[in-house]
Protein backbone atom coordinates (compact mmCIF):
# COMPACT_ATOMS: atom_id res chain seq x y z
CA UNK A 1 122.33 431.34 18.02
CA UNK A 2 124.33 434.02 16.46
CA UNK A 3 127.11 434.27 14.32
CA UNK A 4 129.79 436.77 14.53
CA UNK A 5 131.87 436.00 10.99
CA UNK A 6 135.31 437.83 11.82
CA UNK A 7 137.76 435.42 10.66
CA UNK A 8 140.38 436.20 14.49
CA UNK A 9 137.60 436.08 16.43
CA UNK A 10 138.15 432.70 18.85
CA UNK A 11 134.53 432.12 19.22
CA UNK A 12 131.84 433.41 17.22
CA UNK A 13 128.91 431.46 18.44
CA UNK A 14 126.76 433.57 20.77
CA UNK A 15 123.27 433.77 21.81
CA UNK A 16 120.29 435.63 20.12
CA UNK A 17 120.00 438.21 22.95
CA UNK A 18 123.97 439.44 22.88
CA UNK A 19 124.38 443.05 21.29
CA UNK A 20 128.40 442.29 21.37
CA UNK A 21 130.27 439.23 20.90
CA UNK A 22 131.43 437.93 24.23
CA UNK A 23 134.67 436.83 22.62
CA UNK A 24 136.41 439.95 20.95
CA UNK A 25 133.56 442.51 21.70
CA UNK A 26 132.38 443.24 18.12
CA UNK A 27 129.16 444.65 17.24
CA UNK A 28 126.98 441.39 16.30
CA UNK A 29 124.22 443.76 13.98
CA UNK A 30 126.26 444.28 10.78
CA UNK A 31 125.40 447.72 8.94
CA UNK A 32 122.80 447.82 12.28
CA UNK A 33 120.23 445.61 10.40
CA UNK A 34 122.03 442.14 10.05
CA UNK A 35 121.91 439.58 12.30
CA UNK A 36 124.17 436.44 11.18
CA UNK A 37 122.31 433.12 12.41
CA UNK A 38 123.70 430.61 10.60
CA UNK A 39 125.97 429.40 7.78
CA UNK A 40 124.46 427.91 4.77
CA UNK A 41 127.55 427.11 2.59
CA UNK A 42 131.70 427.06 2.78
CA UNK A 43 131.89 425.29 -0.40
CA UNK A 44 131.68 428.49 -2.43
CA UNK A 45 134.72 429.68 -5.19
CA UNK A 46 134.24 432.85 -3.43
CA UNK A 47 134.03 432.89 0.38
CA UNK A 48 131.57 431.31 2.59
CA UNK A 49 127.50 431.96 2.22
CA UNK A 50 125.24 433.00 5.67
CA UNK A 51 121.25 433.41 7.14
CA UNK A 52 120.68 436.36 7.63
CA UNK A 53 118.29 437.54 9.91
CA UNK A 54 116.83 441.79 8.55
CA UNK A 55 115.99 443.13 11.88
CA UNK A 56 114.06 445.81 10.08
CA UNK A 57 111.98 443.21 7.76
CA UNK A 58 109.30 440.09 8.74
CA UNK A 59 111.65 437.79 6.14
CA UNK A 60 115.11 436.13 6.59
């Protein structure tokens, strides 16, 4: 599963193989390396924490 974290997007849940969310279109590789898969914390002071998977790395 992928993540797509814009806060207007409707649904932000897609699947591993999607290039674009199939919601608002967005780009789902942030800074073409990132690829959100889950969300570890929203209990954070500042925002909300994610997995990230480094598509140019063996480590997440």
């Amino acid at each position: 599963m992928t993540w797509w974290i814009n806060p207007n997007c409707s649904k932000p849940y897609n699947t591993e193989d999607t290039l674009f969310c199939q919601a608002c279109g967005s780009e789902l590789l942030l800074a073409e390396r990132y690829r959100v898969i889950g969300l570890l914390s929203d209990k954070g002071a500042f925002g909300k924490t994610y997995e990230v998977l480094d598509h140019n790395s063996d480590q997440s």
